[in-house]
Protein backbone atom coordinates (compact mmCIF):
# COMPACT_ATOMS: atom_id res chain seq x y z
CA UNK A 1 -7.07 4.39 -23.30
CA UNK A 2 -7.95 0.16 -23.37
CA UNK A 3 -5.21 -1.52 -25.18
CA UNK A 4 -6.73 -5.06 -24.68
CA UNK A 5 -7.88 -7.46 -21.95
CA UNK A 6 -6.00 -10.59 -20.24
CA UNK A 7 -7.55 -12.96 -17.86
CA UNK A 8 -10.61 -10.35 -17.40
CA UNK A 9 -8.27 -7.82 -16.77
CA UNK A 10 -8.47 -4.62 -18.43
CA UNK A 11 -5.14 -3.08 -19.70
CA UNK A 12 -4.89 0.88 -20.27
CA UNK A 13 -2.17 3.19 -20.58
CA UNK A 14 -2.39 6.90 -19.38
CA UNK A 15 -2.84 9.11 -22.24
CA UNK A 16 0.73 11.09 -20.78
CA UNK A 17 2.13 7.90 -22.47
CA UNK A 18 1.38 9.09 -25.97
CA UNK A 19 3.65 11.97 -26.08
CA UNK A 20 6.46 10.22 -24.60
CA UNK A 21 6.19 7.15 -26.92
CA UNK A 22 6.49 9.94 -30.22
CA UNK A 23 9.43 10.87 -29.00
CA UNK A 24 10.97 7.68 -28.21
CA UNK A 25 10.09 7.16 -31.73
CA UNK A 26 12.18 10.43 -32.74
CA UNK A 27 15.23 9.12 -30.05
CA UNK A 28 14.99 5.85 -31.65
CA UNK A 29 14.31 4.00 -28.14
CA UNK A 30 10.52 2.57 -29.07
CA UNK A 31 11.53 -0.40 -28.11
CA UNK A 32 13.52 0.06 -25.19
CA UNK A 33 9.75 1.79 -24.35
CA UNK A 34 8.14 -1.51 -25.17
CA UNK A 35 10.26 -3.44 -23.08
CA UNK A 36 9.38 -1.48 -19.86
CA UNK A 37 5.76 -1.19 -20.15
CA UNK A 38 5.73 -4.72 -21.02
CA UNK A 39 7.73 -5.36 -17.50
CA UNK A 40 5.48 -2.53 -15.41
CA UNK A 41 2.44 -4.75 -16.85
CA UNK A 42 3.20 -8.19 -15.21
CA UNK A 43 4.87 -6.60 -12.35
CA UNK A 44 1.10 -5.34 -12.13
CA UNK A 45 -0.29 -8.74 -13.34
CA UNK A 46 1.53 -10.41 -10.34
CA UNK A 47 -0.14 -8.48 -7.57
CA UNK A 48 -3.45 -8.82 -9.47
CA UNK A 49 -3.20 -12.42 -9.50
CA UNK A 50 -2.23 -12.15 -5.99
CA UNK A 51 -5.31 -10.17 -5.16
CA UNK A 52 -7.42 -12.53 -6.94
CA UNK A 53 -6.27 -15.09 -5.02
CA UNK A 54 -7.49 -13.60 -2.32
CA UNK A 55 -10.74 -12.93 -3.10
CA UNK A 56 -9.86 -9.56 -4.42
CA UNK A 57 -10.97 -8.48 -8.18
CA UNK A 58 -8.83 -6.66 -10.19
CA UNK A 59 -10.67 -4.68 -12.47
CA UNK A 60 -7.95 -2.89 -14.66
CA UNK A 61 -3.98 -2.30 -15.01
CA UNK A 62 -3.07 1.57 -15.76
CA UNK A 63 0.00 2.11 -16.81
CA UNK A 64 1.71 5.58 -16.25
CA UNK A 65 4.73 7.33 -17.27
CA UNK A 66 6.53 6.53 -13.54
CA UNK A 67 4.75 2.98 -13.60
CA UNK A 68 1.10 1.37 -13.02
CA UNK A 69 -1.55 0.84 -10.61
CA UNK A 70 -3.94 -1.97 -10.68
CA UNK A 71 -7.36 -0.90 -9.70
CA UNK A 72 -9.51 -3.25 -7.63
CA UNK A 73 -13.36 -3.94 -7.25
CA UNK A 74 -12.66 -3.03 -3.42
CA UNK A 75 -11.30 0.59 -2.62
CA UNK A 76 -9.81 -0.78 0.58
CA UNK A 77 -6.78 -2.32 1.79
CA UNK A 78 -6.73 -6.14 2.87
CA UNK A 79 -5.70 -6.85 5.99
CA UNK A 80 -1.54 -7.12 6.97
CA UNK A 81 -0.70 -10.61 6.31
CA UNK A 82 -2.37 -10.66 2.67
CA UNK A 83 -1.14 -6.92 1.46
CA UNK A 84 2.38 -8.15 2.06
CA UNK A 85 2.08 -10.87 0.38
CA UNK A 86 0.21 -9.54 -2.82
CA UNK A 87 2.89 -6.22 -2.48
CA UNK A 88 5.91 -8.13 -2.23
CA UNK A 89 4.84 -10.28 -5.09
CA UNK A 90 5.16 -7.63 -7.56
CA UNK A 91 9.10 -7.30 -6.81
CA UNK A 92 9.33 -11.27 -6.66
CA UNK A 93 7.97 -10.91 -10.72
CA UNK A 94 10.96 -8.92 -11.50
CA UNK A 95 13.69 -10.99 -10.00
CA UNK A 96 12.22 -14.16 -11.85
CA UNK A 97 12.43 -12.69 -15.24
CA UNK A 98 16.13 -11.05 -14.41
CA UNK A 99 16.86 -14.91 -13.72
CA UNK A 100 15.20 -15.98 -16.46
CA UNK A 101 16.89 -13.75 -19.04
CA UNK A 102 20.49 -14.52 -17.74
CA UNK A 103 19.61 -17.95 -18.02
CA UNK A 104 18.97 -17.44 -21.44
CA UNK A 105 21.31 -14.97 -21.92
CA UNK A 106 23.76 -17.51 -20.86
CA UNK A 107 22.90 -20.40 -23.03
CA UNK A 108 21.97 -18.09 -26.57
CA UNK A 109 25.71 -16.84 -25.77
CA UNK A 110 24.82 -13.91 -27.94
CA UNK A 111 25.32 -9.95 -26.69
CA UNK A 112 22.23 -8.35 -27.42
CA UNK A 113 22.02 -5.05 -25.81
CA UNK A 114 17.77 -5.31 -25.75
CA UNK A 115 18.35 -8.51 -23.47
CA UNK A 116 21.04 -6.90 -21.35
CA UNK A 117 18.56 -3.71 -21.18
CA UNK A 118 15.72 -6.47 -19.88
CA UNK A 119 17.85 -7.06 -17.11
CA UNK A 120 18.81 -3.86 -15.76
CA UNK A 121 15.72 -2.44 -16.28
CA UNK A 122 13.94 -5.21 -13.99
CA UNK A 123 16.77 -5.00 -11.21
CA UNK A 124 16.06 -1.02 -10.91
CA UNK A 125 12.04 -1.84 -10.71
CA UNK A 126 12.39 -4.52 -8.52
CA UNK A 127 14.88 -2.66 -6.35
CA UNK A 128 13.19 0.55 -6.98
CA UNK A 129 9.83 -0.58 -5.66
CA UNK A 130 11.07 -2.15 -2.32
CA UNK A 131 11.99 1.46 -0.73
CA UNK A 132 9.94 2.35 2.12
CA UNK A 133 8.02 4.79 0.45
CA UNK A 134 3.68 4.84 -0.03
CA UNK A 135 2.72 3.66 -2.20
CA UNK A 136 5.12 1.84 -3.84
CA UNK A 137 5.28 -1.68 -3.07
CA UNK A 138 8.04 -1.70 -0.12
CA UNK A 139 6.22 0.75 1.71
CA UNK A 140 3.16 -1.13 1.57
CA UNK A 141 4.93 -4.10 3.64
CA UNK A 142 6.54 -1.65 6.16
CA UNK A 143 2.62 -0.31 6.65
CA UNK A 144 1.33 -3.78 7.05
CA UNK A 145 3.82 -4.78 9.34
CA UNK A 146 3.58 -1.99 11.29
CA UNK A 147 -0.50 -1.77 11.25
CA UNK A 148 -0.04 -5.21 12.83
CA UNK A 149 2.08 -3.41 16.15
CA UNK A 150 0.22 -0.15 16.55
CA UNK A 151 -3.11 -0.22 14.08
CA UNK A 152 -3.88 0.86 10.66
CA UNK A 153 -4.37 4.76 11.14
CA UNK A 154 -1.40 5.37 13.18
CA UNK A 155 0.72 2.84 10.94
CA UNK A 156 -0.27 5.00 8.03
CA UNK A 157 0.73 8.79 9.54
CA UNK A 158 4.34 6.99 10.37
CA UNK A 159 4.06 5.78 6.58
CA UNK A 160 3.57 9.14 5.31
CA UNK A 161 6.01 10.99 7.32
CA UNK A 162 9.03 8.25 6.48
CA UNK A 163 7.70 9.12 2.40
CA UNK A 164 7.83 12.50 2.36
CA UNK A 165 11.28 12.24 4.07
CA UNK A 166 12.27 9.73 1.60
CA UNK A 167 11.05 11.76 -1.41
CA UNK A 168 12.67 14.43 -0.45
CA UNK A 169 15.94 12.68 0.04
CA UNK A 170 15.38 11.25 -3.06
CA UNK A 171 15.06 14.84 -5.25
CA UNK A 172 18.15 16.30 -3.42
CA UNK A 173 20.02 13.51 -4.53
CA UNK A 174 18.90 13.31 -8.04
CA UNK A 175 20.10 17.41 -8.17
CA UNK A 176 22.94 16.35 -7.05
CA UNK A 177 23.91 13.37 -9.57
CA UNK A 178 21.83 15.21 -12.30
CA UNK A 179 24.77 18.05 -12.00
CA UNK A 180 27.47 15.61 -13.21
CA UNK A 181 24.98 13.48 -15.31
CA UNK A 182 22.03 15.21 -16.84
CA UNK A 183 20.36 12.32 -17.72
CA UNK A 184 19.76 11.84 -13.14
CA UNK A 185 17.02 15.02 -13.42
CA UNK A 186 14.45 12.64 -14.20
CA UNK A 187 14.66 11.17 -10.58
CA UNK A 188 13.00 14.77 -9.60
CA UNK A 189 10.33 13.95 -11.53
CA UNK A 190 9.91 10.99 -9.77
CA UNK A 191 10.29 11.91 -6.11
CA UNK A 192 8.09 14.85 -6.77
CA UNK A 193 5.43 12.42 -7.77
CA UNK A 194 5.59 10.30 -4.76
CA UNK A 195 5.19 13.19 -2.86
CA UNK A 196 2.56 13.83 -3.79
CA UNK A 197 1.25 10.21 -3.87
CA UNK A 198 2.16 9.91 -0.35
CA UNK A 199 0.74 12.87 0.47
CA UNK A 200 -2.66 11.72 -0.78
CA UNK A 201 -2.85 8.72 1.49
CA UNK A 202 -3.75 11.53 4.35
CA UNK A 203 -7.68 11.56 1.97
CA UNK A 204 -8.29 8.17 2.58
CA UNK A 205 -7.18 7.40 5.30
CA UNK A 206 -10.02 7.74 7.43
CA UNK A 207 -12.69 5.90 5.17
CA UNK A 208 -9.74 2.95 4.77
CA UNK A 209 -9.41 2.70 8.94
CA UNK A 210 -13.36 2.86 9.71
CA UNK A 211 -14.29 0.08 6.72
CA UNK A 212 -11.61 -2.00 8.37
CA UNK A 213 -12.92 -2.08 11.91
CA UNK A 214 -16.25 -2.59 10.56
CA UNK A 215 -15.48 -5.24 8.60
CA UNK A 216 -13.27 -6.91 11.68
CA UNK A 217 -17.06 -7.87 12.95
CA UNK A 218 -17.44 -10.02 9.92
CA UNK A 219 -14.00 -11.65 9.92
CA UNK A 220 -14.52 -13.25 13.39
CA UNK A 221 -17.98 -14.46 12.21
CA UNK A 222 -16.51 -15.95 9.40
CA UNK A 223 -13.29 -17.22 11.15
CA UNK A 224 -15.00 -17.92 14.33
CA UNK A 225 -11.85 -16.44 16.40
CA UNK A 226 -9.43 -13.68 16.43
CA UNK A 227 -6.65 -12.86 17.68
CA UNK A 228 -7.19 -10.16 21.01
CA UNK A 229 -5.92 -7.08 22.15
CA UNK A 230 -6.01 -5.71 25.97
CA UNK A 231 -5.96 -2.03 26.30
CA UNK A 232 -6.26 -0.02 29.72
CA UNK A 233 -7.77 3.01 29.69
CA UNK A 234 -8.74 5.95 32.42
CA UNK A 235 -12.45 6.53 32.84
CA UNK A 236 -12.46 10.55 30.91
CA UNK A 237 -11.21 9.02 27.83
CA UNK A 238 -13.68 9.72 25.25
CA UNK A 239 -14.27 6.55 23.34
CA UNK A 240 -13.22 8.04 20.01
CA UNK A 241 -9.87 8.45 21.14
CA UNK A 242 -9.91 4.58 22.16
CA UNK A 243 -11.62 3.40 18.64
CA UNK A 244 -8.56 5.37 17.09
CA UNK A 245 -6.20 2.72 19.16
CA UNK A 246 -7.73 -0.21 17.55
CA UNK A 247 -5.64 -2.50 14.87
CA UNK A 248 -6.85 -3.78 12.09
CA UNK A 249 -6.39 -7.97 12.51
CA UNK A 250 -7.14 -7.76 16.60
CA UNK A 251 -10.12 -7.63 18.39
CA UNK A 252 -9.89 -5.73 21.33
CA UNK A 253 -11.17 -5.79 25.51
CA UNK A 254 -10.76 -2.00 27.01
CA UNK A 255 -10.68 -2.47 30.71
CA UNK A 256 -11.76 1.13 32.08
CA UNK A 257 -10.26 2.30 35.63
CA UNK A 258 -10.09 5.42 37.69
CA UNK A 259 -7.66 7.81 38.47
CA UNK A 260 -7.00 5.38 41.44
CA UNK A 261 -7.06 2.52 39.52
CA UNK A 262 -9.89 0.62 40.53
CA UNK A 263 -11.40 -1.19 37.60
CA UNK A 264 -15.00 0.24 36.55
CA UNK A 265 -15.90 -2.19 34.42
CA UNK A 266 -14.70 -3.87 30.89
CA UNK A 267 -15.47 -2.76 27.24
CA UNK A 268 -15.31 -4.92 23.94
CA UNK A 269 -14.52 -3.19 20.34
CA UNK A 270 -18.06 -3.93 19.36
CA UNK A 271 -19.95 -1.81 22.49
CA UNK A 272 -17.12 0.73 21.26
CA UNK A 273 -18.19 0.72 17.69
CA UNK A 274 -22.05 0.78 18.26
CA UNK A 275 -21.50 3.73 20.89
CA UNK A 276 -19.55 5.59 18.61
CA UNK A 277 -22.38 5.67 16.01
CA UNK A 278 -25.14 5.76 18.38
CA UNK A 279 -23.91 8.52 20.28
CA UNK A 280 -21.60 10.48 17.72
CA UNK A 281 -18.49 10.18 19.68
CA UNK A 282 -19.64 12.66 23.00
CA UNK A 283 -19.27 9.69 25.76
CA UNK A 284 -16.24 9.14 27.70
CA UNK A 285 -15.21 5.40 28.96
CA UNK A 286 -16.90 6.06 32.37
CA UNK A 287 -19.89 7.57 31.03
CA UNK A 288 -20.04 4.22 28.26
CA UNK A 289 -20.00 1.77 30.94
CA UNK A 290 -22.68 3.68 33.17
CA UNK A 291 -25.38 3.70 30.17
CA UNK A 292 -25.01 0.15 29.21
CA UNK A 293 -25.39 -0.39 33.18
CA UNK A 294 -28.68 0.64 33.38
């Protein structure tokens, strides 16, 4: 459902909302409700503006019961460098306003329990978001960093495996606490959802890791360089194995040897690419270099 529009942005909540904001009219905490949507919303604002600088339009902000998502005009990630910066600026938003309000707080000299609730509440979202975990934002930056060591795909599978671990941790602990404290049985909620969120990254994965190596061919026209990869590989390797190998911000040289290790010949990620669509992935390394021989 649209609530309005800022900066081109479209801003919707989740209809799950609804429910939850009757009763917080019942509990009499409406506005403590207000308050964090209105903090989930430019915590999403900041990476959109991020994005857009970038290149990247935002189209809308959706904002859930367990937090938002802001949906791009692109269905793909960015390469390492920019998704950390446009994750970690989402945190960054929260730890400006906790400043800000203690500033204030400090100079109104007044105790207002809304204001001290505006500061808590962005320390646990700023905090909450940095754990390692897809897809909030911290385990965004640990997947960028590490796409930049071993590649996107195989950056991703660690990703999901460290989540699931995570979110798992996390609901054992929250039956834990939630036995002394009730009100801690809402963190199974949560870790239940990312779970499942995490879980998910597995569908896209594929599309995500084949638009980036395509797209790697336009970068370096566009850049006119690129940073390069060397990778040595035995002649019965097929060459979708070795187009699995490939990172996402390097363009990479296979040199191909034999079992003896005399080199056959050299590769680049583009005759890699073209060979994997032109001959559906059946060619090994050795076979590769013999057809574009003749």
């Amino acid at each position: 459902m649209k609530l309005f529009e800022i900066f081109g942005i479209k801003i919707k909540i989740n209809y799950t909302l609804i429910p939850i904001w009757i009763i917080s009219i019942y509990y009499q905490y409406f506005f403590e409700l207000i308050i964090v949507m209105m903090i989930i919303m430019i915590h999403e604002l900041a990476h959109s503006f991020a994005s857009a600088y970038y290149g990247i339009e935002v189209l809308e902000i959706e904002l859930f019961p367990f937090g938002g998502v802001a949906r791009t005009e692109s269905f793909f990630e960015v390469d390492p460098f920019k998704e950390i910066i446009i994750s970690i600026v989402g945190p960054s938003s929260n730890y400006i306003m906790l400043l800000l309000a203690i500033i204030i707080q400090s100079y109104i000299k007044l105790q207002i329990d809304l204001i001290y609730f505006f500061i808590f509440t962005n320390l646990t979202i700023g905090l909450f978001n940095m754990l390692p975990i897809l897809p909030l934002d911290g385990g965004r930056i640990l997947r960028a960093y590490i796409n930049s060591k071993v590649g996107f795909k195989k950056a991703t599978m660690i990703m999901i495996k460290i989540s699931k671990i995570l979110s798992l941790l996390l609901f054992f602990t929250s039956i834990h606490l939630g036995i002394r404290r009730e009100e801690y049985f809402f963190l199974c909620g949560i870790a239940i959802y990312l779970f499942i969120k995490a879980n998910k990254e597995k569908e896209v994965i594929g599309y995500t890791f084949i638009y980036h190596v395509v797209m790697k061919k336009k970068q370096l026209l566009d850049k006119g360089f690129m940073e390069v990869k060397h990778l040595t590989a035995l002649e019965s390797i097929h060459i979708n194995k070795v187009f699995h190998e490939f990172s996402s911000n390097k363009y990479h040289f296979i040199t191909v040897i034999n079992p003896k290790g005399k080199v056959l010949g050299n590769l680049s990620e583009s005759e890699i690419l073209d060979a994997n669509i032109k001959y559906n992935n059946k060619l090994t390394l050795g076979e590769l270099i013999e057809v574009l021989e003749k």
